[in-house]
PDB file of N, CA and C in Angstrom:
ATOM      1  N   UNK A   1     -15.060 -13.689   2.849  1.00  0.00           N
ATOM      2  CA  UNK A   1     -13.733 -13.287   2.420  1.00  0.00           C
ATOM      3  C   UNK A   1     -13.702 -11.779   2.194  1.00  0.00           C
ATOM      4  N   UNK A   2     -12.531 -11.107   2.957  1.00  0.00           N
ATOM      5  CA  UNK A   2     -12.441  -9.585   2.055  1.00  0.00           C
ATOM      6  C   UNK A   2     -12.338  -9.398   1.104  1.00  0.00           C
ATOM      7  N   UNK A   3     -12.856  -8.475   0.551  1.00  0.00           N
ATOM      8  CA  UNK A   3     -12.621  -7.729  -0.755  1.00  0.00           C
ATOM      9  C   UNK A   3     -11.616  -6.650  -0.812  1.00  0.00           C
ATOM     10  N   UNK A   4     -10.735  -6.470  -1.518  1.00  0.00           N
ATOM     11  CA  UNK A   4      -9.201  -5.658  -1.995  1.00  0.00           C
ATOM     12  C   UNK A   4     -10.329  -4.703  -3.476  1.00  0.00           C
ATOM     13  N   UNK A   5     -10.120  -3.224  -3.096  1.00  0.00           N
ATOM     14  CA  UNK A   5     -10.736  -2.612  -4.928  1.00  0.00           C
ATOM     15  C   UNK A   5      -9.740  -2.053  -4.566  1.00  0.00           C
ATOM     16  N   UNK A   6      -8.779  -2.362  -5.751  1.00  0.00           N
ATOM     17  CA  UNK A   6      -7.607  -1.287  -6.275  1.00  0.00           C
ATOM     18  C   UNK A   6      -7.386  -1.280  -7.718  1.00  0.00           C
ATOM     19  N   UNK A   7      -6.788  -0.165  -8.175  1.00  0.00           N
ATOM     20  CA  UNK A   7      -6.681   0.200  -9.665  1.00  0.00           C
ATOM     21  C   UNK A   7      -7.945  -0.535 -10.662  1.00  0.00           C
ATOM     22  N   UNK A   8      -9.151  -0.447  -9.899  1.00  0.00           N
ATOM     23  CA  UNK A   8     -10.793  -0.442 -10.446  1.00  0.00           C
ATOM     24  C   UNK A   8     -10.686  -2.110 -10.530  1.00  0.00           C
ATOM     25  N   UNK A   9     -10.125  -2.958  -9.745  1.00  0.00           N
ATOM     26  CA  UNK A   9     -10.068  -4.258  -9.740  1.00  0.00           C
ATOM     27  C   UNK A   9     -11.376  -4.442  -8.292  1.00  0.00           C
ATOM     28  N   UNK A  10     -11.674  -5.440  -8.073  1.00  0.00           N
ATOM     29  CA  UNK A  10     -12.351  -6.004  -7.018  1.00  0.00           C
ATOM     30  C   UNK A  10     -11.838  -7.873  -6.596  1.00  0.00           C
ATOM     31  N   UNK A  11     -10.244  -7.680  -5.787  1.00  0.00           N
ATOM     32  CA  UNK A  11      -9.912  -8.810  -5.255  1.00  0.00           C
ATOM     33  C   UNK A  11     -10.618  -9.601  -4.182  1.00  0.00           C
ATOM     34  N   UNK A  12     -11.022 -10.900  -4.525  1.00  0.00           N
ATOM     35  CA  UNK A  12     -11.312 -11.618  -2.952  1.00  0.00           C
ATOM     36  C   UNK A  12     -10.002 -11.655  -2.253  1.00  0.00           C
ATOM     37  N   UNK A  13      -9.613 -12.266  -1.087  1.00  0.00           N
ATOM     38  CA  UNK A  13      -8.790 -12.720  -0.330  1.00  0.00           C
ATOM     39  C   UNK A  13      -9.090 -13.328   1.158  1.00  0.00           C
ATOM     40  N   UNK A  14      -7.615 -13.803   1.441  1.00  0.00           N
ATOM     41  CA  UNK A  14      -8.418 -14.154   2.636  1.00  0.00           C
ATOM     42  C   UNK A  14      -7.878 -13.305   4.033  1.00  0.00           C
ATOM     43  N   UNK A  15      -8.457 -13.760   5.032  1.00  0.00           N
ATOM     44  CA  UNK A  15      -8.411 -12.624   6.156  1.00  0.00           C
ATOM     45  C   UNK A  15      -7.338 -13.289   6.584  1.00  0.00           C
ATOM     46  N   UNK A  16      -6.495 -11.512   7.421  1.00  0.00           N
ATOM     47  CA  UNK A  16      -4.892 -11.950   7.357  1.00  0.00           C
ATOM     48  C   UNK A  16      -4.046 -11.889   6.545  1.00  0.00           C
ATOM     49  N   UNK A  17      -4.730 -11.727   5.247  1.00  0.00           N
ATOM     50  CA  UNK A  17      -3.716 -12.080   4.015  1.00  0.00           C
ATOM     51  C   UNK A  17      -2.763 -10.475   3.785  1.00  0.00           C
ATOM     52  N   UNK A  18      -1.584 -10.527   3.329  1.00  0.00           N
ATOM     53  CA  UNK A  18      -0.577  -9.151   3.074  1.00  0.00           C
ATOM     54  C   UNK A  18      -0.963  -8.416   2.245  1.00  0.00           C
ATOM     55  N   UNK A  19      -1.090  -7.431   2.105  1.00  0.00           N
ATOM     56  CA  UNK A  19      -1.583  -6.506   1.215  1.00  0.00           C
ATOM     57  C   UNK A  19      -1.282  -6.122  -0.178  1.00  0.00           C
ATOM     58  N   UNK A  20       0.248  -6.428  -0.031  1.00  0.00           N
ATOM     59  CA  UNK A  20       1.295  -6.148  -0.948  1.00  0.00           C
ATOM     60  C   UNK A  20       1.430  -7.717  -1.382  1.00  0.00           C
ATOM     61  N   UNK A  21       0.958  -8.649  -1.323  1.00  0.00           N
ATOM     62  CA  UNK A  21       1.480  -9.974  -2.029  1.00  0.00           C
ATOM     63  C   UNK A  21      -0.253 -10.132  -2.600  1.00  0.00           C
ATOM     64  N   UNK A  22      -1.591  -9.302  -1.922  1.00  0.00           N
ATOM     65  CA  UNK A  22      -2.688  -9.753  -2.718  1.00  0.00           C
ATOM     66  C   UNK A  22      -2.456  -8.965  -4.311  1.00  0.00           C
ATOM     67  N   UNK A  23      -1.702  -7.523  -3.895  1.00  0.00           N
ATOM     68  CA  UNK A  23      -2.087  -7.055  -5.103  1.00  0.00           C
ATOM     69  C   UNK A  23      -1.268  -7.416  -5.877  1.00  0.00           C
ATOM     70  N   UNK A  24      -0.073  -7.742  -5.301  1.00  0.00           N
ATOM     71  CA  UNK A  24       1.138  -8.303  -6.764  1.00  0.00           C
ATOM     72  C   UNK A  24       0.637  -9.099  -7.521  1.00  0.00           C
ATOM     73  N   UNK A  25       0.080 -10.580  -6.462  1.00  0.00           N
ATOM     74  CA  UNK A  25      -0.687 -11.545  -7.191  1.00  0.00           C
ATOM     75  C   UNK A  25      -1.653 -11.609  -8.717  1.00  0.00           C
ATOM     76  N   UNK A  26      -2.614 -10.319  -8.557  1.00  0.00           N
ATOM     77  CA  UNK A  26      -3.343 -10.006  -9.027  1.00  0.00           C
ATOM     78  C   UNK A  26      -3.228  -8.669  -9.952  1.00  0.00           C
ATOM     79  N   UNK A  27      -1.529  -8.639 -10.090  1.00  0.00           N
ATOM     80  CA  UNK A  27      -1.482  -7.454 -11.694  1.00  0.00           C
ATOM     81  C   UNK A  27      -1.403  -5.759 -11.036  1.00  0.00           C
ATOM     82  N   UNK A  28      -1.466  -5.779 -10.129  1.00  0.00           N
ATOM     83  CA  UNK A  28      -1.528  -4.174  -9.730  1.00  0.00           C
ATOM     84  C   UNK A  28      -0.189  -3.703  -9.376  1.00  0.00           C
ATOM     85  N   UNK A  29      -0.397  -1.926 -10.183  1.00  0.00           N
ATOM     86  CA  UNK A  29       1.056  -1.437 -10.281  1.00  0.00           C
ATOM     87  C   UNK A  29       1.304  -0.780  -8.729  1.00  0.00           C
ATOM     88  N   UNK A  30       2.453  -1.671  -8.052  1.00  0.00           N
ATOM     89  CA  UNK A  30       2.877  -1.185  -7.185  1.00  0.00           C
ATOM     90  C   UNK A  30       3.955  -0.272  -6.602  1.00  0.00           C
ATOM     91  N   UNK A  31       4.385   0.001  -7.406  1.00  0.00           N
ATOM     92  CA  UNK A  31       5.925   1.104  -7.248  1.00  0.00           C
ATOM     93  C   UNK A  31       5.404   2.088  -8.998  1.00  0.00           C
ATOM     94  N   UNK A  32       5.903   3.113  -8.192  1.00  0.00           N
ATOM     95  CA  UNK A  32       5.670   4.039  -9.398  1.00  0.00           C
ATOM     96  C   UNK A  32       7.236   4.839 -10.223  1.00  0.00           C
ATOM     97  N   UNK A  33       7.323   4.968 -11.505  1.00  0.00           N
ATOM     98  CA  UNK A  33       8.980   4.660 -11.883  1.00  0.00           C
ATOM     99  C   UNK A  33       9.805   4.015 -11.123  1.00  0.00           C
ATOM    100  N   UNK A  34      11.117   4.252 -10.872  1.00  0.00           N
ATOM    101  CA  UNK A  34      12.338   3.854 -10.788  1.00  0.00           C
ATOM    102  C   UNK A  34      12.082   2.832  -9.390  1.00  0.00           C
ATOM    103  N   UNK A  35      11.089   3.019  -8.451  1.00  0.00           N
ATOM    104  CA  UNK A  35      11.029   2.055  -7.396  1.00  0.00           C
ATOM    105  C   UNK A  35      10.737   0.911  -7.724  1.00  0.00           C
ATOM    106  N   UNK A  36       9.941   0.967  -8.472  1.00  0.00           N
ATOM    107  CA  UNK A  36       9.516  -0.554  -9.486  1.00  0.00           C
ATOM    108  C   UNK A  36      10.575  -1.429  -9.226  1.00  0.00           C
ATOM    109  N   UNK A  37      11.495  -0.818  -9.717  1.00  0.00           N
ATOM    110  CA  UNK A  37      13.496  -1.445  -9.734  1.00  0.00           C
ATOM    111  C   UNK A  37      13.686  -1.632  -8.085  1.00  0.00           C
ATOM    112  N   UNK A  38      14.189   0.016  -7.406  1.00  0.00           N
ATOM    113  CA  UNK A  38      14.814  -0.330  -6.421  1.00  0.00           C
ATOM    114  C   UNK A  38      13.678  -0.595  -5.540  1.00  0.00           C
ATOM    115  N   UNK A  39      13.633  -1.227  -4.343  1.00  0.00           N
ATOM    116  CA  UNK A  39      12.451  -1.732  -3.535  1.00  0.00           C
ATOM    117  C   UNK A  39      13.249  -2.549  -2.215  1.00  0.00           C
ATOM    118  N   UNK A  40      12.186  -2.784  -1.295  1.00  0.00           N
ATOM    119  CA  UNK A  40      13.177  -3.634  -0.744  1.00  0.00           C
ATOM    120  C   UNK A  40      12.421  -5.318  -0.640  1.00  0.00           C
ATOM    121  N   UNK A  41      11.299  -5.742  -1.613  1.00  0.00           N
ATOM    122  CA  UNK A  41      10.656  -6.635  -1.789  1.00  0.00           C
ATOM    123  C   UNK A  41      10.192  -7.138  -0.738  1.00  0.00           C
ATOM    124  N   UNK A  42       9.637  -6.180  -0.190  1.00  0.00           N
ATOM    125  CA  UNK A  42       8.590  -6.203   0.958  1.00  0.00           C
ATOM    126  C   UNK A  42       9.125  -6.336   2.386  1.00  0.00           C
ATOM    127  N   UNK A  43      10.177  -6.534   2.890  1.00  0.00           N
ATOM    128  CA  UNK A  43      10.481  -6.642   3.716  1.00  0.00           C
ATOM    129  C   UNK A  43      10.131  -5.257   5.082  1.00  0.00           C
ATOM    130  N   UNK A  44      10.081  -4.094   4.413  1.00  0.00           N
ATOM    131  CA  UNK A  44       9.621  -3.213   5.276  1.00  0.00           C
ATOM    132  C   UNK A  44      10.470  -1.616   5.354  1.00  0.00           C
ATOM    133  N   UNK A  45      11.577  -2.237   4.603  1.00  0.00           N
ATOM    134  CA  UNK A  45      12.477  -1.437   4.585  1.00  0.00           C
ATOM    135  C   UNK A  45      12.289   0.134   3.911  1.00  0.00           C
ATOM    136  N   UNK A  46      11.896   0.230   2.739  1.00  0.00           N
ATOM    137  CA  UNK A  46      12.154   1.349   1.619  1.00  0.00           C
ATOM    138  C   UNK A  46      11.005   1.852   2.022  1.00  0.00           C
ATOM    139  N   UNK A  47       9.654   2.073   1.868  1.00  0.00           N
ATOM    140  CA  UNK A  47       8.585   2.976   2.044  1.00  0.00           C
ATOM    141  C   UNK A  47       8.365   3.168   0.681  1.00  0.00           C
ATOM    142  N   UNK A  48       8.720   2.880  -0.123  1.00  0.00           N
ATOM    143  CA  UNK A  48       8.083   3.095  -1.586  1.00  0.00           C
ATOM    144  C   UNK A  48       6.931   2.151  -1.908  1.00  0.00           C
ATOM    145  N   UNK A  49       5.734   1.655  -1.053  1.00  0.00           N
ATOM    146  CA  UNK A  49       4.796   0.737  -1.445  1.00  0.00           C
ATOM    147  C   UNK A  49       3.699   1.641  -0.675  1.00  0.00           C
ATOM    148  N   UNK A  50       4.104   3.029  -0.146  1.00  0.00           N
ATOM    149  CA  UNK A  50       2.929   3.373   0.625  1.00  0.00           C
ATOM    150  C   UNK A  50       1.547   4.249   0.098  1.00  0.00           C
ATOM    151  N   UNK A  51       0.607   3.540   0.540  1.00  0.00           N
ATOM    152  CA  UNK A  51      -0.482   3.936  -0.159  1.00  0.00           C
ATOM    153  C   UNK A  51      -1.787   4.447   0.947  1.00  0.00           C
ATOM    154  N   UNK A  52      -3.080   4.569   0.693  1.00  0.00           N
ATOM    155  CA  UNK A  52      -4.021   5.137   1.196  1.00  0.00           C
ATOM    156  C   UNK A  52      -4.985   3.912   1.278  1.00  0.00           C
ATOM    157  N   UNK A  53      -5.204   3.877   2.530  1.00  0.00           N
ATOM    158  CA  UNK A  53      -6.369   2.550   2.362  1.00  0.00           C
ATOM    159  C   UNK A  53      -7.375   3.137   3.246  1.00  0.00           C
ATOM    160  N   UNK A  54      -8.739   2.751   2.858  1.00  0.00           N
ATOM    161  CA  UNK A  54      -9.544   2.995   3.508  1.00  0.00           C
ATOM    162  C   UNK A  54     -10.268   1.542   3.936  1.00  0.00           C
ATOM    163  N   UNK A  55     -10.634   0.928   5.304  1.00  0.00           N
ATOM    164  CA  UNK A  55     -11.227  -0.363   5.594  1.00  0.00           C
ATOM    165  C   UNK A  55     -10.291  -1.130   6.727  1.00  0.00           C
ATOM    166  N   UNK A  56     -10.971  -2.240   6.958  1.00  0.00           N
ATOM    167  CA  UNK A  56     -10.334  -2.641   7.421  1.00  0.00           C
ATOM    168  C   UNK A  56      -8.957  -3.435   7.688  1.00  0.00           C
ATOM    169  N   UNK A  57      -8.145  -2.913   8.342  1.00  0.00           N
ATOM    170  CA  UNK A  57      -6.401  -3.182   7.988  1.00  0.00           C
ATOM    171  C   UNK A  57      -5.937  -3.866   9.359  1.00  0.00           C
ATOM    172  N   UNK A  58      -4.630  -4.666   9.604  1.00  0.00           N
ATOM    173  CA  UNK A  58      -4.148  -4.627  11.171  1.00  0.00           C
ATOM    174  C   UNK A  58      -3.515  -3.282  11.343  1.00  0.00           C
ATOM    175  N   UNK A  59      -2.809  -2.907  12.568  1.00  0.00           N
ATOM    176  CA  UNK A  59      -2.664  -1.731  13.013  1.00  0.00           C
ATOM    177  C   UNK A  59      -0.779  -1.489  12.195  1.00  0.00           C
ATOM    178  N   UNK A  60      -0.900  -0.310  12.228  1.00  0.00           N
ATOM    179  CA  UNK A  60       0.270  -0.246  11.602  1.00  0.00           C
ATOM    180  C   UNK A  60       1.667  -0.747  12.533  1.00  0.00           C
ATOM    181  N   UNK A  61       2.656  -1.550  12.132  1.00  0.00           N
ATOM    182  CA  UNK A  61       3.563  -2.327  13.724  1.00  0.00           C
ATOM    183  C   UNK A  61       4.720  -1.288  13.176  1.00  0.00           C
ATOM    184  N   UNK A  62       6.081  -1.815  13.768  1.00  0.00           N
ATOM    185  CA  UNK A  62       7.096  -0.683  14.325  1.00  0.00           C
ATOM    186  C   UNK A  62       7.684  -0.556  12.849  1.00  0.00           C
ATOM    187  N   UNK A  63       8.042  -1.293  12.312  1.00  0.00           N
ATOM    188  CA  UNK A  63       8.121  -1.145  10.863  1.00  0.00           C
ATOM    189  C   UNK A  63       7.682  -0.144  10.114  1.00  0.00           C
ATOM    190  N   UNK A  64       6.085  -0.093   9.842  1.00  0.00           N
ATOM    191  CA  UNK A  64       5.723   1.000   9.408  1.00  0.00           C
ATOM    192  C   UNK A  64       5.394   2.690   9.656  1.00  0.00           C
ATOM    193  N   UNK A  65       5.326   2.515  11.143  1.00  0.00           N
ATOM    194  CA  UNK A  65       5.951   3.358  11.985  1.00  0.00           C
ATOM    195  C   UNK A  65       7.079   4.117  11.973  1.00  0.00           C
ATOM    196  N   UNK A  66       7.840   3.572  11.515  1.00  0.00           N
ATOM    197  CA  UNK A  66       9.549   3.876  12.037  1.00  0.00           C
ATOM    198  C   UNK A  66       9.627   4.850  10.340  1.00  0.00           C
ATOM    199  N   UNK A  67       9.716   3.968   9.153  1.00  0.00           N
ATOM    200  CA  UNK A  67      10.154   4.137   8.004  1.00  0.00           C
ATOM    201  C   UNK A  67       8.865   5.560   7.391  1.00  0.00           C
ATOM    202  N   UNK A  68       7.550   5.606   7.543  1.00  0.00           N
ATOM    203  CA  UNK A  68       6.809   6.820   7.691  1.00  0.00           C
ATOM    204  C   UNK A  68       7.031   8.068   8.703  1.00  0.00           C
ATOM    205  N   UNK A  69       7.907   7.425   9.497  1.00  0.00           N
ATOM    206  CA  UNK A  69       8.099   9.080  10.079  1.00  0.00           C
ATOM    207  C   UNK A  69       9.414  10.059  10.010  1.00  0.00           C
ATOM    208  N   UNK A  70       9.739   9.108   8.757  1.00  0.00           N
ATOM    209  CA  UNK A  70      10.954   9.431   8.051  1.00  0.00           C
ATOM    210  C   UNK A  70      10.722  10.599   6.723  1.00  0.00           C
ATOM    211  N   UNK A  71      11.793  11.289   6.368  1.00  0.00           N
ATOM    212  CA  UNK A  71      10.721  12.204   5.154  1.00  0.00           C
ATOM    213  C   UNK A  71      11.204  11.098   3.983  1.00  0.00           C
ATOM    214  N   UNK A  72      10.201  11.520   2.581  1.00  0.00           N
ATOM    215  CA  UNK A  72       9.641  12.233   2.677  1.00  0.00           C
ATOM    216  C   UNK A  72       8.190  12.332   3.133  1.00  0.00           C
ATOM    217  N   UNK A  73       7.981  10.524   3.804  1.00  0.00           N
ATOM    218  CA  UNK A  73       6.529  10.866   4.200  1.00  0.00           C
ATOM    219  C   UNK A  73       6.648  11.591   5.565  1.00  0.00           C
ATOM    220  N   UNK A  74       5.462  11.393   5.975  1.00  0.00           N
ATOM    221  CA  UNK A  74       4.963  12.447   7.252  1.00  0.00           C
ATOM    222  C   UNK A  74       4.113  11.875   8.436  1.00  0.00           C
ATOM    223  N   UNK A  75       4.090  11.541   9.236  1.00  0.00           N
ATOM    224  CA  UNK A  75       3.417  10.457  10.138  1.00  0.00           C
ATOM    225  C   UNK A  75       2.136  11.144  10.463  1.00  0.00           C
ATOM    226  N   UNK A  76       1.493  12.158  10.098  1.00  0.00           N
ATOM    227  CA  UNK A  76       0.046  12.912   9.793  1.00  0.00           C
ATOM    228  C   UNK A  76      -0.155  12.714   8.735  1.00  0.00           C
ATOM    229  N   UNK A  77       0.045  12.021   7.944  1.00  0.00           N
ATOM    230  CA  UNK A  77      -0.387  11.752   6.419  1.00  0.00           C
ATOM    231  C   UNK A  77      -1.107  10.138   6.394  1.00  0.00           C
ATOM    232  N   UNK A  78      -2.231   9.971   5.868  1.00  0.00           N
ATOM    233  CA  UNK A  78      -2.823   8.544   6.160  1.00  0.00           C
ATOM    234  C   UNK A  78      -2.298   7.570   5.099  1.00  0.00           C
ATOM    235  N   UNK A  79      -1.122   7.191   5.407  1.00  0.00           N
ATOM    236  CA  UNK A  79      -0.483   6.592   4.125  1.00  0.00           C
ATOM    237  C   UNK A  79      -0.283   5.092   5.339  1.00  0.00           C
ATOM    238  N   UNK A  80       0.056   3.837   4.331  1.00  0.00           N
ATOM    239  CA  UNK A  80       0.340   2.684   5.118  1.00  0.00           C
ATOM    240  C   UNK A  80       1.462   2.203   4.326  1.00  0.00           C
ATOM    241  N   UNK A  81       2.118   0.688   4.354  1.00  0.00           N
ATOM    242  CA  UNK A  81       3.344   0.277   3.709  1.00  0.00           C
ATOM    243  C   UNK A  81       2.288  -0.887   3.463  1.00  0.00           C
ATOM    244  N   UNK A  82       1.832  -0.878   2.050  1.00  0.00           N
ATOM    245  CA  UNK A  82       1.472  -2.111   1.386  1.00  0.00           C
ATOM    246  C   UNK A  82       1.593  -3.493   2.081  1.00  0.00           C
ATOM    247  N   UNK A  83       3.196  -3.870   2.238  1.00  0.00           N
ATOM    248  CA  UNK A  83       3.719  -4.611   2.929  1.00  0.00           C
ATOM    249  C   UNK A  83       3.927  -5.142   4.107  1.00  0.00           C
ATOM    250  N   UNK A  84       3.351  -4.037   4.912  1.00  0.00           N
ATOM    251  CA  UNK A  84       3.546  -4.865   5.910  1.00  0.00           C
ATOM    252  C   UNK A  84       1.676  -4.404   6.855  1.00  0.00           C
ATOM    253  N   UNK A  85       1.025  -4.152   5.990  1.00  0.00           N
ATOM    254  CA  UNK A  85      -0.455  -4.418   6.185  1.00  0.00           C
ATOM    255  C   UNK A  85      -1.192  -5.581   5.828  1.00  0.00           C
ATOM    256  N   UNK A  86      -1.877  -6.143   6.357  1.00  0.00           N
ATOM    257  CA  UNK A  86      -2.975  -7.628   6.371  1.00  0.00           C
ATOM    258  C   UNK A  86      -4.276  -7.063   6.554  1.00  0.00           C
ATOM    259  N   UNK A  87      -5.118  -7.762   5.592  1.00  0.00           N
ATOM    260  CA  UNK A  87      -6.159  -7.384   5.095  1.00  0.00           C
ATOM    261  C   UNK A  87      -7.270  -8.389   5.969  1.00  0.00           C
ATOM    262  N   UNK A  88      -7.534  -7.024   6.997  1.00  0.00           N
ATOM    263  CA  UNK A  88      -8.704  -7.456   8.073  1.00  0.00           C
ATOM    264  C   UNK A  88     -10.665  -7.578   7.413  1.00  0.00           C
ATOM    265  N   UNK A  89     -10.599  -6.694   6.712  1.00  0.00           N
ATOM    266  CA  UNK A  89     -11.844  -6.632   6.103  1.00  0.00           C
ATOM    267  C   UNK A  89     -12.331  -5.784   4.896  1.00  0.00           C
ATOM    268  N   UNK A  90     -13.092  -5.632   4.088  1.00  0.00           N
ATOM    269  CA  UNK A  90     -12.967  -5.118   2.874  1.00  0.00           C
ATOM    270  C   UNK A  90     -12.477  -3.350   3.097  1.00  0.00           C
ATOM    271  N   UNK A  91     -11.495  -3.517   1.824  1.00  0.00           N
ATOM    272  CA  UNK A  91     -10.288  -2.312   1.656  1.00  0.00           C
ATOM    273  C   UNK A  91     -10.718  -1.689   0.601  1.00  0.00           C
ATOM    274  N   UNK A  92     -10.574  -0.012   0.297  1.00  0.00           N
ATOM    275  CA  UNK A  92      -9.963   0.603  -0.569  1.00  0.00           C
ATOM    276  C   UNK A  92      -8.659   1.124  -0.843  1.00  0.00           C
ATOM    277  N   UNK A  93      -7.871   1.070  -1.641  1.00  0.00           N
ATOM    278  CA  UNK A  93      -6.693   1.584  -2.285  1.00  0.00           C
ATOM    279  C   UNK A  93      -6.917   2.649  -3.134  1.00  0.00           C
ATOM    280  N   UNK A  94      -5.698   3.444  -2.629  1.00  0.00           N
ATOM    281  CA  UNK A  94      -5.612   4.511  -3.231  1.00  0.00           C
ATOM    282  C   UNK A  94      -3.176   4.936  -3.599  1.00  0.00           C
ATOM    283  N   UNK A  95      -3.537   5.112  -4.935  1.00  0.00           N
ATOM    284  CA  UNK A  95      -1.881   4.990  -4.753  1.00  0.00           C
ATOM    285  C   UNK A  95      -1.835   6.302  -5.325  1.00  0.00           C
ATOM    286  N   UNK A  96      -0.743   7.295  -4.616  1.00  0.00           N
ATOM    287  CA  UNK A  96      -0.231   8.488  -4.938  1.00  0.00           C
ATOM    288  C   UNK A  96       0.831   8.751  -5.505  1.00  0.00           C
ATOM    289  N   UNK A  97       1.233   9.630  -6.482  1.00  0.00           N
ATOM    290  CA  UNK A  97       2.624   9.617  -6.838  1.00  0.00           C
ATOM    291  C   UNK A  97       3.550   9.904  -6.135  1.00  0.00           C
ATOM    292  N   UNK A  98       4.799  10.329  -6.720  1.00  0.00           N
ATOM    293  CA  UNK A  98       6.304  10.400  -5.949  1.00  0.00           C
ATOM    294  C   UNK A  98       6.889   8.836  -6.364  1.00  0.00           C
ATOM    295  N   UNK A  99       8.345   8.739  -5.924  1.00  0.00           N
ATOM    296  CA  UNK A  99       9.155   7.744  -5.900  1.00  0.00           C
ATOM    297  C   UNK A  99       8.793   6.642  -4.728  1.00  0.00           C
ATOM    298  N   UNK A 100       8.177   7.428  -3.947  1.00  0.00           N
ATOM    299  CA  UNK A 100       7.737   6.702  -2.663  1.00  0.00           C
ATOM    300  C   UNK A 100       6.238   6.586  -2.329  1.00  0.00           C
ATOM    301  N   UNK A 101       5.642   6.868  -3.302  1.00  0.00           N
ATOM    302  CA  UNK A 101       4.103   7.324  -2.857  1.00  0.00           C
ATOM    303  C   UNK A 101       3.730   8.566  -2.475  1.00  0.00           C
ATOM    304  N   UNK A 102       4.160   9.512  -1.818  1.00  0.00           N
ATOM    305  CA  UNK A 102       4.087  10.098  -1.197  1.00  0.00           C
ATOM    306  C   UNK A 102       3.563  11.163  -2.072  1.00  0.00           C
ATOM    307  N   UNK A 103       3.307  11.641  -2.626  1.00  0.00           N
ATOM    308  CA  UNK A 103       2.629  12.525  -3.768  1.00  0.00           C
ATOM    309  C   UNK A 103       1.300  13.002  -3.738  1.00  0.00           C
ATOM    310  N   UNK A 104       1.110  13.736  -4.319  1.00  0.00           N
ATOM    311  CA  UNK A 104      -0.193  14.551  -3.910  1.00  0.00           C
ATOM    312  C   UNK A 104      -1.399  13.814  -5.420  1.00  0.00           C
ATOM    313  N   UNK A 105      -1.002  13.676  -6.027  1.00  0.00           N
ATOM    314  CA  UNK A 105      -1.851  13.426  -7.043  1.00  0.00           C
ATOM    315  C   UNK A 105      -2.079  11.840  -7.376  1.00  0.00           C
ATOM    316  N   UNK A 106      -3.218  11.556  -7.602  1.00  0.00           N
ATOM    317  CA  UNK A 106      -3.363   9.940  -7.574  1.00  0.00           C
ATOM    318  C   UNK A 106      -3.023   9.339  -8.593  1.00  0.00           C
ATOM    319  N   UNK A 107      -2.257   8.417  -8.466  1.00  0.00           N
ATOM    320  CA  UNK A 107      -2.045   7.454  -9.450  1.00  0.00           C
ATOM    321  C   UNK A 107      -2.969   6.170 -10.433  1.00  0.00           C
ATOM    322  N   UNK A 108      -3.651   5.733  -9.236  1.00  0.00           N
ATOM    323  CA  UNK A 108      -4.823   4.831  -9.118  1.00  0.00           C
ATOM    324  C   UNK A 108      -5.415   4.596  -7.864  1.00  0.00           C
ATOM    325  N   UNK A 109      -6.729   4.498  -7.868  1.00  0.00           N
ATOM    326  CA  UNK A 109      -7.542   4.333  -6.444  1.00  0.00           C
ATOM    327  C   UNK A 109      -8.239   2.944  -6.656  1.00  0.00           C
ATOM    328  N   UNK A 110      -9.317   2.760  -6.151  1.00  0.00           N
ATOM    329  CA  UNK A 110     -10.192   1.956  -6.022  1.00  0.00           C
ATOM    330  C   UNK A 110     -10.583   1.712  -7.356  1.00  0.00           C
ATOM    331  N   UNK A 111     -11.231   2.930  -7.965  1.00  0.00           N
ATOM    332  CA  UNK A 111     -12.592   3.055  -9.172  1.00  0.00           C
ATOM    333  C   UNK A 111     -11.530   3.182 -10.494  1.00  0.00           C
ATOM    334  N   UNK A 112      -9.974   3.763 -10.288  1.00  0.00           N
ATOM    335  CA  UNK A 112      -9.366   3.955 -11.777  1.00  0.00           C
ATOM    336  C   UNK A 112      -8.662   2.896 -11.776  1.00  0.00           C
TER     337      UNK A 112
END
């Protein structure tokens, strides 16, 4: 089974499984202020779930594509959409600030 380390947690899961429904499952803060609220509950829409993963992931599809090359993220920036990533093999997380993630300073990674 993969392993998920985010906000100094160490999730099992299983392969295939969404990225954004392992960590909800399991207590991790996924929207940072006011997105918390607005969101589009995973569907793909908002970009406020995007984070830094390091491991194995599926490839990013048109969804996450489309909504990252929008500002304020940047499609040279190694950011993914929580949501619409499946967890191929053991992951690190890393979440940045901003309304959208997109922020330079970390919020929580793997180890905090």
């Amino acid at each position: 089974m993969p392993k998920v380390l985010a906000q100094g947690k160490t999730i099992e899961c299983d392969m295939g499984a969404n990225l954004r429904k392992v960590l909800l499952s399991n207590g991790i803060d996924l929207y940072n202020g006011g997105s918390n609220v607005i969101n589009c509950r995973g569907i793909g829409s908002c970009g406020t779930c995007a984070v830094e993963i390091e491991g194995l992931v599926s490839q990013a599809n048109w969804r996450d594509q489309a909504r990252r090359s929008l500002p304020p993220h940047s499609p040279e920036r190694n950011l993914r959409k929580k949501c619409q990533t499946k967890v191929l093999g053991d992951v690190k997380v890393t979440k940045y600030d901003g309304f959208w993630g997109h922020g330079s300073q970390i919020v929580w990674s793997s180890l905090l």
